[in-house]
Protein backbone atom coordinates (compact mmCIF):
# COMPACT_ATOMS: atom_id res chain seq x y z
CA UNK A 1 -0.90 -14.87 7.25
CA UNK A 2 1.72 -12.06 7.39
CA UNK A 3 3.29 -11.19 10.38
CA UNK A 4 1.19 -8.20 12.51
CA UNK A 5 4.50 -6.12 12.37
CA UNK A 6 4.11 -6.37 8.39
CA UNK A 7 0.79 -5.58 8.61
CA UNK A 8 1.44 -2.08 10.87
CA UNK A 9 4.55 -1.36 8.94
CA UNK A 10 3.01 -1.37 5.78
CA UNK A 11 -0.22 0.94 7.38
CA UNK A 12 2.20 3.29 9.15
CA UNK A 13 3.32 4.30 5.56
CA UNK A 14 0.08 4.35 4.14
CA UNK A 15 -0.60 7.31 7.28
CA UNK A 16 3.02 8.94 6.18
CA UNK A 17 1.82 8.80 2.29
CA UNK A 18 -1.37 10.92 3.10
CA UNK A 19 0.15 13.14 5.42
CA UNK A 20 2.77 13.99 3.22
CA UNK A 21 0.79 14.13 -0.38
CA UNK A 22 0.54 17.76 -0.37
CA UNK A 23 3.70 18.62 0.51
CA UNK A 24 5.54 16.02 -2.04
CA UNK A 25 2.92 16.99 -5.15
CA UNK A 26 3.99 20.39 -4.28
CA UNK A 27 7.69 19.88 -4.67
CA UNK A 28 7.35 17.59 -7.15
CA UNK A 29 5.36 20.19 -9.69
CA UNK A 30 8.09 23.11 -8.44
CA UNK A 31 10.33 20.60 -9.99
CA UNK A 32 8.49 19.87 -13.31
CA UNK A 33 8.67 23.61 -14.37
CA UNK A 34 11.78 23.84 -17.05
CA UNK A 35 12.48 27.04 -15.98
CA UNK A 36 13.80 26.58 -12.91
CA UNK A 37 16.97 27.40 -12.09
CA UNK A 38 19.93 24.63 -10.89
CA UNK A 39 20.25 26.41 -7.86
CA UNK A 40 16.85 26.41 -6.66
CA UNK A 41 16.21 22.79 -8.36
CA UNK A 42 18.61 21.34 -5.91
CA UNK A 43 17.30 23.02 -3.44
CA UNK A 44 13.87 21.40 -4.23
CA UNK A 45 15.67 18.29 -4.39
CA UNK A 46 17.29 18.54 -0.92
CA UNK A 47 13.90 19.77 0.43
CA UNK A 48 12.72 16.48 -1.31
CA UNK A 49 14.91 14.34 0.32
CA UNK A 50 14.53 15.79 4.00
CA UNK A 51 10.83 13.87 3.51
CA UNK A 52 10.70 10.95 5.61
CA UNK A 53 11.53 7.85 3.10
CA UNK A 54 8.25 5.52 4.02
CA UNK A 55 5.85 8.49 3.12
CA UNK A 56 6.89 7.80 -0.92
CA UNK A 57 3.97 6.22 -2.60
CA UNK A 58 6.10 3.65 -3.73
CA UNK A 59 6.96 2.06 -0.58
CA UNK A 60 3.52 1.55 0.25
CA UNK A 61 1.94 -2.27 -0.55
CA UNK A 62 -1.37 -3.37 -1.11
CA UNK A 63 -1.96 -6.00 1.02
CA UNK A 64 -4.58 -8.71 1.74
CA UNK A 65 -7.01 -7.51 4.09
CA UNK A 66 -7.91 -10.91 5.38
CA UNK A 67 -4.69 -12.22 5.48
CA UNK A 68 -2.10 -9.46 5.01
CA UNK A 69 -0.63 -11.27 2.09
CA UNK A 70 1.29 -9.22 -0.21
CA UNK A 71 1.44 -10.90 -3.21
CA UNK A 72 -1.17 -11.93 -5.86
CA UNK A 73 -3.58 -9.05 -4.35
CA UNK A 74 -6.89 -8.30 -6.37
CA UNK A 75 -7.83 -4.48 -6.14
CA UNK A 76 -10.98 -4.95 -7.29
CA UNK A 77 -11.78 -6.97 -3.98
CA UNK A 78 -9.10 -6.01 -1.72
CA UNK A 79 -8.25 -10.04 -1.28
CA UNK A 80 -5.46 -12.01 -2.22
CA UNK A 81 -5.89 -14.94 -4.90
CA UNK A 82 -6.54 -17.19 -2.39
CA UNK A 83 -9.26 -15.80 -0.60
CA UNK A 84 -10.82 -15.27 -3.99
CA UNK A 85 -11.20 -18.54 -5.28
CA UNK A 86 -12.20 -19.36 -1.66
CA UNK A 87 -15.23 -16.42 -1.12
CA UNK A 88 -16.17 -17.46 -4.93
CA UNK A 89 -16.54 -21.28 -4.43
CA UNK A 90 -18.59 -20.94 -1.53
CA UNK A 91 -20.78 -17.86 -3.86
CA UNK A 92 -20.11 -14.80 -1.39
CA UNK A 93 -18.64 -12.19 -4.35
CA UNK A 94 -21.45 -11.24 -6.41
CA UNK A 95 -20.70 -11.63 -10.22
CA UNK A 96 -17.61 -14.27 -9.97
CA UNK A 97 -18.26 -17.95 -10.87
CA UNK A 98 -16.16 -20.63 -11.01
CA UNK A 99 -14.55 -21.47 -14.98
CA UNK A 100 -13.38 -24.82 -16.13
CA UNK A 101 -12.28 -25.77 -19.36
């Protein structure tokens, strides 16, 4: 289990990412244009930057949402490898079974 402050970390940038989609998409396709001149490009840029750092996409993390475990996370289910093999021994995801070979 991941530690709560993790857990709230990682949700407080989730909030940031969808507050700030418009905004970045916006400045990021002002940027795409090869027209642009380098003045107002790095003005874009700086107007970039001035975004708070934890509403990037990137620095957001799926996590488990049993466990908060970051690692070895399944989108499909939203659970972490362990919980997997755990809800699909005991038969509660619908359309897993258990392989041996």
């Amino acid at each position: 289990m991941s530690k709560k402050s993790m857990i709230y970390r990682n949700l407080h940038r989730k909030l940031l990412c969808q507050k700030y989609k418009e905004r970045r998409d916006e400045i990021k396709g002002q940027l795409k244009s090869r027209t642009i001149a380098p003045d107002v490009r790095l003005k874009l840029m700086h107007e970039l930057n001035k975004l708070p750092r934890n509403s990037s996409p990137v620095r957001y993390r799926n996590r488990c949402q049993l466990t908060g475990r970051g690692r070895g996370v399944y989108r499909d289910f939203g659970l972490c490898r362990h919980k997997i093999k755990e809800f699909a021994i005991l038969g509660y995801l619908p359309g897993v079974g258990q392989f041996s070979w």
